[in-house]
Protein backbone atom coordinates (compact mmCIF):
# COMPACT_ATOMS: atom_id res chain seq x y z
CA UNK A 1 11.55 21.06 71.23
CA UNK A 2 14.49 19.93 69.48
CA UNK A 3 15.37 21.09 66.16
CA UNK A 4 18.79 20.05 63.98
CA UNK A 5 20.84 22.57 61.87
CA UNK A 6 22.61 20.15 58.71
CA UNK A 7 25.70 21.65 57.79
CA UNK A 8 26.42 21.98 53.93
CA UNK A 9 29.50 22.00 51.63
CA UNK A 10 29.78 23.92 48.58
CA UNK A 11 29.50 21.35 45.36
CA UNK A 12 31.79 23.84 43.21
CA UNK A 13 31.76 27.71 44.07
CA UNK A 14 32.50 30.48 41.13
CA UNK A 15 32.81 34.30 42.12
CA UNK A 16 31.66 36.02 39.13
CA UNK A 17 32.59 39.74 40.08
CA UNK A 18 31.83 42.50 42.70
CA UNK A 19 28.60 44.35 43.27
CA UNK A 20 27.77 48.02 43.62
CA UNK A 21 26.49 46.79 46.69
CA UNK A 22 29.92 45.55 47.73
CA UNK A 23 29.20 41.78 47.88
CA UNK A 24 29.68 39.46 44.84
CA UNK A 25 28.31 37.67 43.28
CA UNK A 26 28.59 34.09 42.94
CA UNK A 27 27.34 30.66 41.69
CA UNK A 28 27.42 27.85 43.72
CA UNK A 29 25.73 24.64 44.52
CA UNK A 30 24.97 24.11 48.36
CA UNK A 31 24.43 20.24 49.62
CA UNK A 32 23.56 18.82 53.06
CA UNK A 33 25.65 16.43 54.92
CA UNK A 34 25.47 14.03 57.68
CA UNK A 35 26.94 16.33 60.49
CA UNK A 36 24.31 18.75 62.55
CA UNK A 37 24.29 21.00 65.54
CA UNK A 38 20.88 20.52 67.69
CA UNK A 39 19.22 23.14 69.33
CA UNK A 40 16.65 22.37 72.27
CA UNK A 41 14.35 25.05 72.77
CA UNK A 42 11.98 25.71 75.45
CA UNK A 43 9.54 28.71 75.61
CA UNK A 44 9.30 31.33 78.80
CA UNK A 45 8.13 34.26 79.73
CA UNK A 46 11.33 35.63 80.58
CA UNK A 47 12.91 36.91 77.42
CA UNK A 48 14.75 35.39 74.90
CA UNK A 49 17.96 33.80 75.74
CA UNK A 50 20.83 31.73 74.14
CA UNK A 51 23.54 29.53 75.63
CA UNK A 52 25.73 26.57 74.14
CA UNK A 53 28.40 24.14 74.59
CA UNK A 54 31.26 26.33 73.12
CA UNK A 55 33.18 29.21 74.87
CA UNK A 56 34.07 31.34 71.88
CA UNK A 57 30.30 31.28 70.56
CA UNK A 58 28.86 34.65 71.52
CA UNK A 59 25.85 35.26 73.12
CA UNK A 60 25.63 38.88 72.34
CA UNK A 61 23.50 41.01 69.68
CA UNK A 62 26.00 39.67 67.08
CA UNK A 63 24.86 35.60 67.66
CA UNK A 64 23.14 34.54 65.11
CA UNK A 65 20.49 32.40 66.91
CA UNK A 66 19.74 35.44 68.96
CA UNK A 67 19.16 37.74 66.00
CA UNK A 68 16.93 35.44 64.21
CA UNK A 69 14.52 34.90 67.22
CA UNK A 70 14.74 38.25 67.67
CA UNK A 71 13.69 39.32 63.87
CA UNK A 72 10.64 36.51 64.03
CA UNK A 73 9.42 38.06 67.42
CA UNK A 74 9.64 41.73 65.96
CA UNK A 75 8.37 40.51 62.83
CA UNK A 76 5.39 39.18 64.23
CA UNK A 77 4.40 40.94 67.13
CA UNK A 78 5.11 37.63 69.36
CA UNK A 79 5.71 38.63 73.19
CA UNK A 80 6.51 34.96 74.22
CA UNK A 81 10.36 34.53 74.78
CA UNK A 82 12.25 31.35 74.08
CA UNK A 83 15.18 29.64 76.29
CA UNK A 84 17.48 28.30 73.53
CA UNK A 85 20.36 25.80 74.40
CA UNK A 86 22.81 24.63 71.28
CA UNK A 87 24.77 21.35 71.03
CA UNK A 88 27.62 21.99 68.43
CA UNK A 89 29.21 19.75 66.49
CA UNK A 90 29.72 21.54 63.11
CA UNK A 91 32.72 22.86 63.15
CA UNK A 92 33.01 27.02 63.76
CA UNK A 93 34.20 29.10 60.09
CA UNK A 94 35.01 26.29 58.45
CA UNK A 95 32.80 26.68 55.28
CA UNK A 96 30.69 24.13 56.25
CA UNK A 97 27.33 27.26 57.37
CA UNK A 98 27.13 26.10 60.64
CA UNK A 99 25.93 29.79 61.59
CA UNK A 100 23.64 30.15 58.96
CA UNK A 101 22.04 26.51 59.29
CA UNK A 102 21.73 27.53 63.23
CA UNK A 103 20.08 30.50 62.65
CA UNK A 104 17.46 29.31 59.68
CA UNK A 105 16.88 26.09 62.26
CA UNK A 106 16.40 28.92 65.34
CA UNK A 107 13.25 30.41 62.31
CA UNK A 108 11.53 26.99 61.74
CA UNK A 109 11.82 25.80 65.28
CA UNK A 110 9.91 28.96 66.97
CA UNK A 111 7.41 29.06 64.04
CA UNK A 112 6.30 25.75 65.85
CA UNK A 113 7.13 26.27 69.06
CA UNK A 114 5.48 29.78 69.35
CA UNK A 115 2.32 28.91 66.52
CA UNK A 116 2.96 31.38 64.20
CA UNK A 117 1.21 31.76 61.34
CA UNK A 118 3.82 32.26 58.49
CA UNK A 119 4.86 30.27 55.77
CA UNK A 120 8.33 28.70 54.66
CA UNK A 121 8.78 30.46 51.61
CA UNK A 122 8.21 33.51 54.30
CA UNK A 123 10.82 32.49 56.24
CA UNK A 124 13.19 31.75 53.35
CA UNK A 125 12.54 35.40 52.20
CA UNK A 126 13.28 37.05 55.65
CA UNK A 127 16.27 35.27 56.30
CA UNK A 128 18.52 36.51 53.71
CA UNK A 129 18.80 39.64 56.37
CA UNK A 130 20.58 37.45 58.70
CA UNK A 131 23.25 35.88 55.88
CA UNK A 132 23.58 35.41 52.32
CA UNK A 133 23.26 31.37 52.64
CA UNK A 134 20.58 31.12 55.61
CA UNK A 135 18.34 30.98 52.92
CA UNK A 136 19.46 27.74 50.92
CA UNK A 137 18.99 26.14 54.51
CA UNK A 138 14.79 26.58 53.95
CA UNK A 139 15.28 24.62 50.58
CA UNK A 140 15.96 21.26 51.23
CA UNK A 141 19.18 19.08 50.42
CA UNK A 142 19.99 20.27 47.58
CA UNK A 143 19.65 23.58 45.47
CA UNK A 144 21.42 25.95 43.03
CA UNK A 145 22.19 29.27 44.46
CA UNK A 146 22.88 32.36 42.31
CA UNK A 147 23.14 36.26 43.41
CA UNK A 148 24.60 36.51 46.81
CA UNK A 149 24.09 33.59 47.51
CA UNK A 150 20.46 34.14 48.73
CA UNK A 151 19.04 32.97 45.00
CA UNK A 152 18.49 29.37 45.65
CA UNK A 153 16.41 27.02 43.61
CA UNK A 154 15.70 23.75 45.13
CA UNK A 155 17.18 20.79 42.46
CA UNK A 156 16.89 16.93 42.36
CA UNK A 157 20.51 15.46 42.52
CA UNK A 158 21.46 11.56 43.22
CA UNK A 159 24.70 11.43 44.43
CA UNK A 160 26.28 8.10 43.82
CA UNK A 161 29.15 8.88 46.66
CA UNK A 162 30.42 8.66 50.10
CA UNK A 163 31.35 12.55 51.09
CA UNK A 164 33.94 12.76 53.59
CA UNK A 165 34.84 16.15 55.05
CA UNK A 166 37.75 17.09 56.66
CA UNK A 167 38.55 20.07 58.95
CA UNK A 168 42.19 21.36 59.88
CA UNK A 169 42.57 23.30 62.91
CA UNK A 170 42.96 26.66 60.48
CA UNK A 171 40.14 29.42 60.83
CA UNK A 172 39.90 31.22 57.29
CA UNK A 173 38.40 34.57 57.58
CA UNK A 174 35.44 34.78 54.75
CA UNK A 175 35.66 38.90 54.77
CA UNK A 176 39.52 38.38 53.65
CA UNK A 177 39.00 35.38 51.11
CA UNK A 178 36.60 37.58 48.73
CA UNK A 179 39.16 40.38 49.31
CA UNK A 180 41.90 38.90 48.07
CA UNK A 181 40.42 36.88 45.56
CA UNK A 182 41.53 37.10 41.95
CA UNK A 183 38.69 37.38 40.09
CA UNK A 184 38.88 36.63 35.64
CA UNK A 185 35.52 37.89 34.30
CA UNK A 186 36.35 36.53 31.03
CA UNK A 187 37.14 33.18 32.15
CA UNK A 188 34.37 30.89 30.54
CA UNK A 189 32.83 27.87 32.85
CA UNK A 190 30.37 25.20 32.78
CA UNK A 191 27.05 26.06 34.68
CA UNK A 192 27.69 24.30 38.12
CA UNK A 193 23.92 23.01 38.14
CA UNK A 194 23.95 21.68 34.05
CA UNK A 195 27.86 20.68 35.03
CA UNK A 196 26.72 18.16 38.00
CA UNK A 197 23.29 17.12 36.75
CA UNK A 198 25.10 15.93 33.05
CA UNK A 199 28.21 14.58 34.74
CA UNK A 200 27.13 12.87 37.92
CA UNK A 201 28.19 9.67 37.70
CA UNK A 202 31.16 10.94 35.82
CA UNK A 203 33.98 11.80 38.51
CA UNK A 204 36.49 12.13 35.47
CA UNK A 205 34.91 15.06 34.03
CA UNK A 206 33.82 16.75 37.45
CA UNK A 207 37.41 16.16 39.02
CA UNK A 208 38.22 18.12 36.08
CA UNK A 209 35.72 20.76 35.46
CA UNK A 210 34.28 21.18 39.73
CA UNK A 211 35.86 24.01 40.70
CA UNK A 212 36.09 26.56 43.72
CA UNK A 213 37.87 30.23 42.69
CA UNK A 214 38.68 30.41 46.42
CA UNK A 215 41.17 27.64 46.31
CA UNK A 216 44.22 29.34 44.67
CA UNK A 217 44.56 31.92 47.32
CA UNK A 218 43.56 30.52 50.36
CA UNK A 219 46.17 27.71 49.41
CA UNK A 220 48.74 30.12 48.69
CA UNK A 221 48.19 31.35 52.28
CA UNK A 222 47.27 27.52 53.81
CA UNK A 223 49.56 25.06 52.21
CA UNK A 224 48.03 23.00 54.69
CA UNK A 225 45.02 23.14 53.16
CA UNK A 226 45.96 22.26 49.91
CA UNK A 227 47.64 19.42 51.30
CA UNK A 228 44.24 18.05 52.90
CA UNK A 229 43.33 18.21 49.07
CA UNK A 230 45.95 15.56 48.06
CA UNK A 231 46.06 13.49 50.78
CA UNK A 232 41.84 12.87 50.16
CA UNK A 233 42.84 12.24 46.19
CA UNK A 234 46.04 9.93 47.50
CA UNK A 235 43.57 8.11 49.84
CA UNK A 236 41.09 7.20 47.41
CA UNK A 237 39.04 10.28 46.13
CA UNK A 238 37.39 10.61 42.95
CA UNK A 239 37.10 14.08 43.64
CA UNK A 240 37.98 16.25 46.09
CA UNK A 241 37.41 20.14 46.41
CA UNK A 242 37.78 22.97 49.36
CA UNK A 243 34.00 24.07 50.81
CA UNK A 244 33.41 27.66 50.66
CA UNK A 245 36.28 30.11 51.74
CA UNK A 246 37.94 26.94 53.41
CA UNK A 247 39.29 25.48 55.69
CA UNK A 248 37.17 22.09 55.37
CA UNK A 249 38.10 20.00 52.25
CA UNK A 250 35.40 17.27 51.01
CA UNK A 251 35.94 13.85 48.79
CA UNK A 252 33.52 11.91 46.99
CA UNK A 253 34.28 8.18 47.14
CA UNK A 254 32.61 5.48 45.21
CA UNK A 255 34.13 2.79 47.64
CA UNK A 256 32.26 3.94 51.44
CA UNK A 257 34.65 1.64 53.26
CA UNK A 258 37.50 3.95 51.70
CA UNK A 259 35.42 6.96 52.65
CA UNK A 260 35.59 5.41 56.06
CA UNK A 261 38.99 4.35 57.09
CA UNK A 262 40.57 7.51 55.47
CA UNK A 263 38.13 9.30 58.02
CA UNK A 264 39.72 7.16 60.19
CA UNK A 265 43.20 7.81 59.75
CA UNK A 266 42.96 11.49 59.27
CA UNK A 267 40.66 12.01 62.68
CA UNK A 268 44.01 12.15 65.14
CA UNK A 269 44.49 16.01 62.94
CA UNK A 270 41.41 16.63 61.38
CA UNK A 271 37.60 16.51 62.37
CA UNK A 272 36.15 14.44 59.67
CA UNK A 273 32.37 13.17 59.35
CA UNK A 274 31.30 10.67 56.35
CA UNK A 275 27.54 11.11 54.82
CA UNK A 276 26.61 8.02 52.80
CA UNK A 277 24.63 8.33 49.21
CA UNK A 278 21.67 7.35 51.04
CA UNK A 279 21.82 10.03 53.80
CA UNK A 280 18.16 11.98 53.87
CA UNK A 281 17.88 14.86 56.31
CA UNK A 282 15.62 15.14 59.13
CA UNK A 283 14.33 18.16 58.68
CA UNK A 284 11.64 19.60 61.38
């Protein structure tokens, strides 16, 4: 069985203050794009076991492909054992939830592969353990997350762009982004979801108003970064915004063939993918 694992951007990202659990909390909007890792998986009676196409990916307790068939088996009682084997293509801590979408992808695959009678609203609920955005990855392309992050509802949006993401070579540690972030309690926003369902087809306003409170600091410490951000604007972006804690930078452009060559140009630094307004996930 092969299963894919959609990486997502961040359509805007607010950190709204700490918790007494120690995480924050946040409000973001989470979207699917074009680019996925695959997983093959084939079941044994040997154990569960991981490997992949990457070095630096662990295969320890600390994997998160591993964990996740490891919390469905002892969730369920299931002593059948899976060989998994990942193809990766989404790039590693780059804000794009490669992890995340490997590990929710790891959940629905075995539910298949091993016949097991729980629901996807069931899985969506168990997965938060594994990461606050695993769950987002059980609700479709689109969805409004609140909370930790694990809050999502599922929301209609037509995008009426080409979304190009690009990836420097710079590894931004998540841990020390909400660390050093400088947080403004006071500071009055527009609701992400009202913000992008009202304003669309307006890239004026959202180039404006779309914003992501990890961008002043991680750009302080990765002019780089911030430089990604102009050159996407320079080459034609309506819009353009850092994913997540960074490093991967995202443009909308209503002109694909500008989406494209700028993709293009930038792929001798950067790893860049394009997902076109049309782009539907295939979702297993």
């Amino acid at each position: 069985m092969k299963v894919r694992a959609y990486a997502k951007i961040n359509l805007g990202l607010h950190v709204l203050g700490k918790r007494p659990d120690g995480y924050h909390s946040i409000e973001t909007v989470f979207r699917l794009i074009n680019l996925y890792d695959e997983l093959e998986m084939v079941q044994n009676d040997q154990g569960i076991h991981f490997s992949s196409d990457r070095a630096e990916l662990p295969s320890d307790g600390t994997n998160l492909c591993l964990r996740a068939a490891i919390l469905l088996r002892d969730l369920t009682g299931c002593h059948t054992g899976v060989e998994m084997t990942l193809t990766k293509r989404i790039p590693i801590g780059a804000g794009l939830g490669g992890g995340s979408s490997d590990a929710a992808a790891v959940l629905r695959g075995l539910t298949k592969l091993w016949s097991l009678d729980i629901s996807a609203d069931e899985l969506q609920t168990i997965s938060g353990t594994l990461g606050s955005d695993v769950p987002f990855f059980f609700s479709g392309q689109t969805a409004y997350a609140t909370g930790r992050g694990e809050m999502v509802e599922r929301i209609g949006l037509q995008l009426p762009y080409s979304i190009l993401v690009a990836t420097p070579q710079i590894h931004v540690s998540t841990s020390w982004a909400y660390s050093t972030i400088k947080l403004n309690p006071n500071q009055k926003r527009p609701n992400l979801k009202e913000l992008l369902s009202s304003n669309v087809r307006d890239p004026a306003t959202l180039r404006r108003d779309l914003t992501n409170d990890f961008e002043e600091t991680v750009f302080e410490k990765y002019p780089d970064i911030a430089k990604l951000k102009e050159a996407l604007l320079s080459g034609g972006a309506e819009v353009a915004l850092m994913s997540g804690s960074g490093s991967s930078v995202f443009g909308f452009f209503s002109a694909p063939e500008k989406a494209r060559k700028l993709a293009e140009n930038l792929s001798s630094q950067y790893f860049t993918s394009v997902t076109e307004p049309q782009f539907k996930p295939e979702i297993n």
